[in-house]
Protein backbone atom coordinates (compact mmCIF):
# COMPACT_ATOMS: atom_id res chain seq x y z
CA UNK A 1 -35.03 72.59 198.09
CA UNK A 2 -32.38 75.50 197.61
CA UNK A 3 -28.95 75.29 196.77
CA UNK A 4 -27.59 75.38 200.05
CA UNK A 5 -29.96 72.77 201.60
CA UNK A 6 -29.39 70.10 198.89
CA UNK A 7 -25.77 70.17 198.62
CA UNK A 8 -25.24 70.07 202.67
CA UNK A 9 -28.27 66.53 201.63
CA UNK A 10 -25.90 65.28 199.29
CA UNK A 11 -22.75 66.06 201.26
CA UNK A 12 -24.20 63.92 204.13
CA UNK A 13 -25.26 61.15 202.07
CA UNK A 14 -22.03 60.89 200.04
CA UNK A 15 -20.01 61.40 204.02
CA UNK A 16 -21.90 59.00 205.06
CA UNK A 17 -20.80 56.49 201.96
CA UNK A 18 -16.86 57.15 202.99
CA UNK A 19 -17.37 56.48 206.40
CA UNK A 20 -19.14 53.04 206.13
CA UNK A 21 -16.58 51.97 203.63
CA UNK A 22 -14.07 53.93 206.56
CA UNK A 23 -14.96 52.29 209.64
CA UNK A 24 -16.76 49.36 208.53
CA UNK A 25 -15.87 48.15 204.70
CA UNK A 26 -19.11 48.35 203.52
CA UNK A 27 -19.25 48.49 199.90
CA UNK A 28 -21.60 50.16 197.28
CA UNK A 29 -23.55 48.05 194.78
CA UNK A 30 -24.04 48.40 191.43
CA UNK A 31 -27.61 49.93 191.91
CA UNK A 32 -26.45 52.36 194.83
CA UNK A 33 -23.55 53.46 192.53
CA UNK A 34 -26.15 54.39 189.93
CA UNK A 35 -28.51 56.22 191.45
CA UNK A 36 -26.17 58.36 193.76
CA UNK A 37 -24.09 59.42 190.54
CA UNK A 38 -27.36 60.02 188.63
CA UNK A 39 -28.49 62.17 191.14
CA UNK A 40 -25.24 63.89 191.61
CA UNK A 41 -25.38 64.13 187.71
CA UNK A 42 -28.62 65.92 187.70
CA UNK A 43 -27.40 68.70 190.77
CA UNK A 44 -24.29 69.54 188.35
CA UNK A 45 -26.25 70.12 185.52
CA UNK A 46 -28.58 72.63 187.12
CA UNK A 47 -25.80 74.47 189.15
CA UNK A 48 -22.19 73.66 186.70
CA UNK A 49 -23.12 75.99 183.99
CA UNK A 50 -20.00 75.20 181.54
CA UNK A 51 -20.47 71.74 182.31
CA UNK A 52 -24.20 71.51 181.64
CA UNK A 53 -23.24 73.46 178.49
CA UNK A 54 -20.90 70.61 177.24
CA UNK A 55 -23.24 67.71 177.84
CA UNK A 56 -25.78 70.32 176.24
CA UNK A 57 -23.74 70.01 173.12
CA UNK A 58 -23.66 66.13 173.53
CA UNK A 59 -27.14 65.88 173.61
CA UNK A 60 -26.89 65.07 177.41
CA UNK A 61 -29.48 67.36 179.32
CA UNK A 62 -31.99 66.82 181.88
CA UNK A 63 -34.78 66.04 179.37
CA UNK A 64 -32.79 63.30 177.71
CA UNK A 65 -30.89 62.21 180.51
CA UNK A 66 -28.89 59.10 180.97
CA UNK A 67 -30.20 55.66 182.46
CA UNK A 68 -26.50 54.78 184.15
CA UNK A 69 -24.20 56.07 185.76
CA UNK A 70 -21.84 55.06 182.84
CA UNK A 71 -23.70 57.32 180.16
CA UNK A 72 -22.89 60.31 182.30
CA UNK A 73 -20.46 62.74 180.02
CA UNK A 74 -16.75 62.95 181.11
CA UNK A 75 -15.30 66.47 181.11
CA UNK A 76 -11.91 66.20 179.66
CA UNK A 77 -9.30 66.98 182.29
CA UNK A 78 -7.78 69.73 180.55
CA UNK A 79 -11.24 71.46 180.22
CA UNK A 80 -10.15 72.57 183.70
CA UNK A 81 -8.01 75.21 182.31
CA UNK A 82 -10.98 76.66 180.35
CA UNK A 83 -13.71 76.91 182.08
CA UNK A 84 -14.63 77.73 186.40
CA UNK A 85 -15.88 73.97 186.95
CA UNK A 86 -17.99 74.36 190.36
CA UNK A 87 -21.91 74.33 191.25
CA UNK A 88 -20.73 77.06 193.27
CA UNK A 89 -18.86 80.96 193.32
CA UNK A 90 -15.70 79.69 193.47
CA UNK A 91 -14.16 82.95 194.86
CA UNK A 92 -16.10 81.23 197.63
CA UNK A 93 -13.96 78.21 197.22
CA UNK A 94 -12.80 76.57 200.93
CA UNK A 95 -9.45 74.85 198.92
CA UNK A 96 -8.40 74.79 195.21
CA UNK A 97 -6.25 72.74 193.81
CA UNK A 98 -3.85 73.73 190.82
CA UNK A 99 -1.80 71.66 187.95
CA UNK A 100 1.11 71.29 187.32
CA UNK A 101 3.59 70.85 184.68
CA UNK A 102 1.49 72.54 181.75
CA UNK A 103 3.10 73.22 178.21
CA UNK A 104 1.29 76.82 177.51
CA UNK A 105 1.76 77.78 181.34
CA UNK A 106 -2.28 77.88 181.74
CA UNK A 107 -2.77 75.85 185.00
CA UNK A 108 -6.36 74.30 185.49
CA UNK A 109 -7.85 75.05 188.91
CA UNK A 110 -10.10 71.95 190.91
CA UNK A 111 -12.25 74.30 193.22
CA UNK A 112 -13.78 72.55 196.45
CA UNK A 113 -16.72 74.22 198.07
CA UNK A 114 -15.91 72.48 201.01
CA UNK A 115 -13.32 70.50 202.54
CA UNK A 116 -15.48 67.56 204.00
CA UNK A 117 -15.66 65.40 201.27
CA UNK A 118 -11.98 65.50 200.31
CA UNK A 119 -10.53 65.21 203.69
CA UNK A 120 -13.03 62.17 204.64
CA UNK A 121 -12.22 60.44 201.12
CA UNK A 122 -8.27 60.79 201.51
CA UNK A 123 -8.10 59.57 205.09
CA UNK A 124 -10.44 56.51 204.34
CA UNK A 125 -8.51 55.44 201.43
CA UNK A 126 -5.20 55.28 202.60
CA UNK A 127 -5.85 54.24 205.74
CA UNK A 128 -7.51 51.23 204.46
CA UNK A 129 -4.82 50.91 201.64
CA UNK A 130 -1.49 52.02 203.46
CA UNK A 131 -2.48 51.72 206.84
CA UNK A 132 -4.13 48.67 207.34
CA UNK A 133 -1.69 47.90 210.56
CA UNK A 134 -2.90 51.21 212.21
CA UNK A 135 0.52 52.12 212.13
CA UNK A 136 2.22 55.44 213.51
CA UNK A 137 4.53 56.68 211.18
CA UNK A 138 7.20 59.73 210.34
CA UNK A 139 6.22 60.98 207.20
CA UNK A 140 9.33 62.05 205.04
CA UNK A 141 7.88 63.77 202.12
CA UNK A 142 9.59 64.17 198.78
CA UNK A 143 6.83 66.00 197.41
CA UNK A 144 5.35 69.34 196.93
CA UNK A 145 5.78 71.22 200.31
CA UNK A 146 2.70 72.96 201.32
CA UNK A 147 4.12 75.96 202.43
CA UNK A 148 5.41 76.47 198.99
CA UNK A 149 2.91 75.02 196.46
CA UNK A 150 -0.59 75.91 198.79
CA UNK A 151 -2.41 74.34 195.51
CA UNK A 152 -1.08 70.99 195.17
CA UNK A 153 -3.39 68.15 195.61
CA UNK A 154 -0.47 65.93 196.63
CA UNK A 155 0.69 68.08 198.96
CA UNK A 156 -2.18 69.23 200.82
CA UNK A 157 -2.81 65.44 201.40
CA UNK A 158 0.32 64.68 202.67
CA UNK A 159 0.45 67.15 205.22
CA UNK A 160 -3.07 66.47 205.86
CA UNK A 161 -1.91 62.80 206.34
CA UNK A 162 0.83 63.28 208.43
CA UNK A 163 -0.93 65.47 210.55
CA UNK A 164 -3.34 62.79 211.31
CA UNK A 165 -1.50 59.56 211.26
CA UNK A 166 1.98 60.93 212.20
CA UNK A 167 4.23 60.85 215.04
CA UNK A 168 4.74 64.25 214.84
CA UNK A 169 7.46 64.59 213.10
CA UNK A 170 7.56 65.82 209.35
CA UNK A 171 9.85 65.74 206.75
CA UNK A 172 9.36 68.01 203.55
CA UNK A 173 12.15 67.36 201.18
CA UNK A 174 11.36 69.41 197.51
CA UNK A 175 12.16 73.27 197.74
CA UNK A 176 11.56 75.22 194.41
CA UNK A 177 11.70 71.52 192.61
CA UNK A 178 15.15 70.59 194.07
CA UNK A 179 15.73 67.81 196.24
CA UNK A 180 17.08 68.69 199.93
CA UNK A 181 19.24 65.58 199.79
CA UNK A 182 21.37 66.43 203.00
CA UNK A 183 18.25 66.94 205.13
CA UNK A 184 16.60 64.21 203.92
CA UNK A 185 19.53 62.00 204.70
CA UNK A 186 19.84 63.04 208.59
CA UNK A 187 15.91 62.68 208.69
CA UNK A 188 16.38 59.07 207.36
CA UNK A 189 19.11 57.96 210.43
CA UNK A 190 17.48 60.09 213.24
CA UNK A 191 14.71 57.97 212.27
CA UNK A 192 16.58 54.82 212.24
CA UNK A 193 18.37 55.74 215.48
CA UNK A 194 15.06 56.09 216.98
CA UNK A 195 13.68 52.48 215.60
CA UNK A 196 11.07 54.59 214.35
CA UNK A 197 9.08 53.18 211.47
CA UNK A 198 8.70 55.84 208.13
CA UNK A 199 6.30 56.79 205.53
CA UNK A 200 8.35 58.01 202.61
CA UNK A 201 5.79 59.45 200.57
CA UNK A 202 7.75 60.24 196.63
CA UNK A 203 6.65 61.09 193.14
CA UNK A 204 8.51 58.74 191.21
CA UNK A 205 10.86 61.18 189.54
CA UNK A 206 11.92 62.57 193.22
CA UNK A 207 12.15 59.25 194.22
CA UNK A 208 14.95 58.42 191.43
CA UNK A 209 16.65 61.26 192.01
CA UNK A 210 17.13 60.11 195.81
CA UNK A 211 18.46 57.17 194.99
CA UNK A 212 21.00 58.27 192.40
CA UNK A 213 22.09 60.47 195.38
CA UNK A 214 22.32 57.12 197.53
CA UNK A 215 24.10 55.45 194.86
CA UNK A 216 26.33 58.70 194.23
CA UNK A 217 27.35 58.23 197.93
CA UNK A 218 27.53 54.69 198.02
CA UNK A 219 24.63 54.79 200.82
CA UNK A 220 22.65 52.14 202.59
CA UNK A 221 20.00 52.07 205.17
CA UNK A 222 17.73 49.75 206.22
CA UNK A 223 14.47 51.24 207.51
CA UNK A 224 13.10 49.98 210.89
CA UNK A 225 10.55 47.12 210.71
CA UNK A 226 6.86 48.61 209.57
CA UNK A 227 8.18 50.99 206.86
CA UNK A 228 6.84 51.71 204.44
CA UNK A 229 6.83 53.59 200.59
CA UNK A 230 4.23 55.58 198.68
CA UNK A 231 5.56 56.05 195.42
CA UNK A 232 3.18 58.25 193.09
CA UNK A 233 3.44 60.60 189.97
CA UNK A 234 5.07 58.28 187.39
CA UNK A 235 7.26 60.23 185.12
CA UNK A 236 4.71 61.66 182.61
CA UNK A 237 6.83 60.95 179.43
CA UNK A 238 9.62 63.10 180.49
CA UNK A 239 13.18 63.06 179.34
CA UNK A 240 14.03 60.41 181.93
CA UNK A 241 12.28 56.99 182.34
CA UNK A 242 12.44 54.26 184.69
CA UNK A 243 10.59 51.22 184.40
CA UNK A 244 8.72 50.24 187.90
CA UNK A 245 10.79 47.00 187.86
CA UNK A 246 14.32 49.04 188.23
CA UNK A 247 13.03 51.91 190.29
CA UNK A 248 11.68 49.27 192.91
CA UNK A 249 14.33 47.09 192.78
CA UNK A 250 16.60 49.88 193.62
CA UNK A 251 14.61 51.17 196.35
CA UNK A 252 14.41 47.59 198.49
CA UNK A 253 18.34 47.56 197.96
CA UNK A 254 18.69 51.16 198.94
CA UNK A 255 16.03 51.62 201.48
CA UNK A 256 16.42 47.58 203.03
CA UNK A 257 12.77 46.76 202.39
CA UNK A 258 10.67 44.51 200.60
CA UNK A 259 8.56 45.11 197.47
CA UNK A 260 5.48 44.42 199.40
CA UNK A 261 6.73 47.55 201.63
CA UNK A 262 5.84 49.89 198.09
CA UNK A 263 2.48 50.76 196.79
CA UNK A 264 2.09 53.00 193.95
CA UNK A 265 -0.57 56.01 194.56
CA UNK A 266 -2.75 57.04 191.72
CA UNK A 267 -4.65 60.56 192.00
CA UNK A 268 -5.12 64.06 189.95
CA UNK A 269 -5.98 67.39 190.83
CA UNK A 270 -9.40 67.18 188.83
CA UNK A 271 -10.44 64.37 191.37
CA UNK A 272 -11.07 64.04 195.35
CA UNK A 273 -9.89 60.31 195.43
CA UNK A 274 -7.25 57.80 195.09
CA UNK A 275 -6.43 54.53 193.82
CA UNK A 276 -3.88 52.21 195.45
CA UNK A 277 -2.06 49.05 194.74
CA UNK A 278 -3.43 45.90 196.03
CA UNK A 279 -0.33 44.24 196.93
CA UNK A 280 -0.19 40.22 197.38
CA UNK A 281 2.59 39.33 199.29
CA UNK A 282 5.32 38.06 197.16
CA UNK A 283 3.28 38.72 193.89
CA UNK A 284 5.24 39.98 191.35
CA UNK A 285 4.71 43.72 189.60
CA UNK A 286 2.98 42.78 186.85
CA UNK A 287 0.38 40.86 189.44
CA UNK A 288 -0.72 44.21 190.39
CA UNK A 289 -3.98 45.92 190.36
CA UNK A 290 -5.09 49.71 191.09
CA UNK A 291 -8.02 49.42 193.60
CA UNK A 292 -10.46 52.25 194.58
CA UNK A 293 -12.80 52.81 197.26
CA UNK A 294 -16.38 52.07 196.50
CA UNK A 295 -17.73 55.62 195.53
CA UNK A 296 -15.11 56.03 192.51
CA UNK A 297 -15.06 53.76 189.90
CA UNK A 298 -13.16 53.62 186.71
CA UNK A 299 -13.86 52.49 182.90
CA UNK A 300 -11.67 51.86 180.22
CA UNK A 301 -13.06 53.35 177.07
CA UNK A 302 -12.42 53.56 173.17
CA UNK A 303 -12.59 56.50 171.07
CA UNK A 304 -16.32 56.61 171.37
CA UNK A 305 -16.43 56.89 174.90
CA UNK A 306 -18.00 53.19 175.03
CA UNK A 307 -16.55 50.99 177.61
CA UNK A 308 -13.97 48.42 176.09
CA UNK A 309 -14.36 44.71 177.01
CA UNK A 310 -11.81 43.93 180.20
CA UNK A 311 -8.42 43.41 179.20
CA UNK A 312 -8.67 45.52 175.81
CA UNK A 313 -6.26 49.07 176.49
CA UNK A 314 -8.63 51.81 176.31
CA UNK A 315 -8.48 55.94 178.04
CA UNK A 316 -9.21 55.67 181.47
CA UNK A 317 -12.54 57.66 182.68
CA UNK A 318 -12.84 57.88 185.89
CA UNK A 319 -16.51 58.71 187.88
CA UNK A 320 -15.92 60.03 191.21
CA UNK A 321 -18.93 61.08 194.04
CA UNK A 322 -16.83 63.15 196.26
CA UNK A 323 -16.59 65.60 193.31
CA UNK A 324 -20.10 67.02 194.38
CA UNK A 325 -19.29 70.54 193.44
CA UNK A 326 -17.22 70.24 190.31
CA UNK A 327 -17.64 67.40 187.87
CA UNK A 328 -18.15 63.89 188.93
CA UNK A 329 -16.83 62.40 185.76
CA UNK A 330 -13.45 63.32 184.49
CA UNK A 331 -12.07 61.59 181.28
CA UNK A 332 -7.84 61.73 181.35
CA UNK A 333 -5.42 61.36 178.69
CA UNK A 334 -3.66 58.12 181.02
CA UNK A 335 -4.43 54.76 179.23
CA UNK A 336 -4.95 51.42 180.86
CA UNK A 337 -6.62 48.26 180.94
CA UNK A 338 -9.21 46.49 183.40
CA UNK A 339 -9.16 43.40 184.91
CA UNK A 340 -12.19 41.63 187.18
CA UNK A 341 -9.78 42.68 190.12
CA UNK A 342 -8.56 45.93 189.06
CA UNK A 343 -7.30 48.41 187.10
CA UNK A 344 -3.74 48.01 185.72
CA UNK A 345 -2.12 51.79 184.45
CA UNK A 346 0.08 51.59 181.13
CA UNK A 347 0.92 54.97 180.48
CA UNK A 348 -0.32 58.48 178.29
CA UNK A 349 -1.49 58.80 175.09
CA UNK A 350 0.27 59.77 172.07
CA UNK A 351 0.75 63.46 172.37
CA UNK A 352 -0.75 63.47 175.49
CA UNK A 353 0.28 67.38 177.43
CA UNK A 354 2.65 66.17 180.37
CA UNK A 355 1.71 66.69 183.86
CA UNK A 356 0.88 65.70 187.36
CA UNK A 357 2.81 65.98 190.37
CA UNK A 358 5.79 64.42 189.27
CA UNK A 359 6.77 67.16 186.98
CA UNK A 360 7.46 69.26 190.22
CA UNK A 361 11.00 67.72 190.42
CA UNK A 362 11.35 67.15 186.84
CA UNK A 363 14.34 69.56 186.66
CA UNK A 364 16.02 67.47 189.77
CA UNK A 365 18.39 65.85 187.57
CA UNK A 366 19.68 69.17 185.53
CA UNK A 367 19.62 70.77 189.76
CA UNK A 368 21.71 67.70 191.37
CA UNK A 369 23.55 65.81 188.85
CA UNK A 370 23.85 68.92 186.28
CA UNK A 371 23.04 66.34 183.39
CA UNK A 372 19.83 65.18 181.53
């Protein structure tokens, strides 16, 4: 089978995975897992050539190749600023995806061969995860605006999102990484006027900033019923930190919703997926666990690389199928811990590069407020 014919095979099969998780819950066991990832494994190392040239060097090739899934080498995530990592040309690339928030100002690039697999994987999860009602929302967006950052994975989901789910209205609220504060005020009573519910989608640092501008104003509003929050990004050890406890806290008394009304998104660039908050009602924060869909699947890991017994804080490693033409494991610098119903996120390791999405309104607090 050529190139061509066996990734449109594996695109199918792995399509074909979102949708009956999409339309039907159907979950992936253990076995399944395996032997779609080691097959997936096996297609990168013949077409990835940097990739197949690290596991080369960790004695990972096709003649001594891994029994599990869980054996399969992790590329670091910043190895995406050193090396093309795609089975294909990726001048050929149908959507790449850029970070942000680098020290050295070298970006790393996520090229997609196609959009299929991304697209299919983003609308299944957060429908399922945020969307559960079948709701109709206005998406106001305090996050990387398309039009102005074409490469941002956060972005380019949102807009993908709201063009999907929405009402057809959209709000886009970060221009060159300073919050629009006036237009996302009048965006925030038309809605209200119009009893219509809201998505607002925010990286956690935008979503501070917003509120200090509340509190600067001494304003209120209570959403309409069926509102909702995506909060996402975190803060990335940057000058300014809010715990989740104060941000959310600040948010029901700002916003007038509940804390089950906020889930916490957790993507990257170097991946095609997302985790989401399970959220019991009334449970408190700390009761939380990060859930994925059943084709990406996380381990906590030591030093070594071996998985660390559940509960024990490890580096997250993260295996994800709808990566079919770049790397389907990706080890990150973000440490957390699992738990037999989820995975719990506790921050970045010591010395750790800062970045993510977040940092796009890092400087919101030096634009608005002129302080650090």
């Amino acid at each position: 089978m050529d190139y061509l014919s066996e990734s449109r095979a594996l695109d199918r099969e792995i399509l074909d995975v979102i949708n009956a998780w999409h339309r039907h819950g159907a979950e992936l066991t253990q076995g399944e897992f395996n032997d779609l990832a080691l097959r997936l494994f096996d297609y990168q190392l013949r077409y990835n050539a940097p990739y197949a040239r690290y596991c080369e060097r960790l004695g990972v090739t096709r003649d001594g190749f891994p029994a599990s899934w869980e054996a399969i080498p992790a590329i670091p995530a910043p190895a995406f600023k050193e090396a093309t990592l795609a089975t294909f040309d990726a001048r050929d690339a149908r959507v790449s995806f850029e970070t942000s928030g680098t020290t050295d100002g070298r970006p790393g690039r996520h090229y997609l061969e196609t959009a299929a697999l991304y697209d299919a994987a983003l609308l299944a999860g957060f429908d399922r995860f945020m969307l559960a009602d079948g709701a109709t929302l206005r998406y106001l967006n305090c996050v990387p605006n398309p039009r102005e950052s074409p490469h941002s994975s956060l972005g380019y989901m949102m807009k993908r999102v709201a063009k999907e789910r929405g009402d057809g209205k959209t709000g886009w609220y970060l221009r060159d990484g300073e919050l629009l504060f006036q237009a996302f005020k009048g965006d925030l009573r038309l809605a209200i006027a119009q009893s219509q519910p809201v998505c607002l989608a925010a990286t956690a640092f935008a979503l501070a900033h917003a509120l200090d501008a509340m509190e600067a104003e001494g304003l209120r509003v209570s959403l309409p019923p069926g509102s909702r929050v995506m909060e996402t990004g975190g803060f990335k050890g940057r000058s300014r930190m809010v715990s989740h406890e104060e941000l959310y806290g600040r948010t029901c008394d700002r916003f007038g919703v509940s804390s089950d009304a906020i889930v916490a998104e957790y993507g990257m660039t170097e991946l095609s997926s997302q985790y989401y908050d399970r959220v019991p009602a009334g449970a408190a924060l700390s009761q939380r666990r990060k859930l994925a869909p059943p084709w990406l699947r996380a381990r906590v890991v030591g030093p070594n690389r071996k998985t660390l017994a559940k509960g024990e804080v490890g580096a997250i490693l993260h295996v994800d199928l709808a990566n079919r033409s770049s790397c389907i494991a990706i080890q990150t610098e973000d440490l957390g811990i699992e738990y037999d119903d989820g995975l719990v996120l506790i921050g970045r390791e010591v010395d750790a590069e800062p970045r993510g999405c977040s940092l796009d309104s890092e400087d919101l607090r030096q634009r608005r407020l002129g302080r650090v």
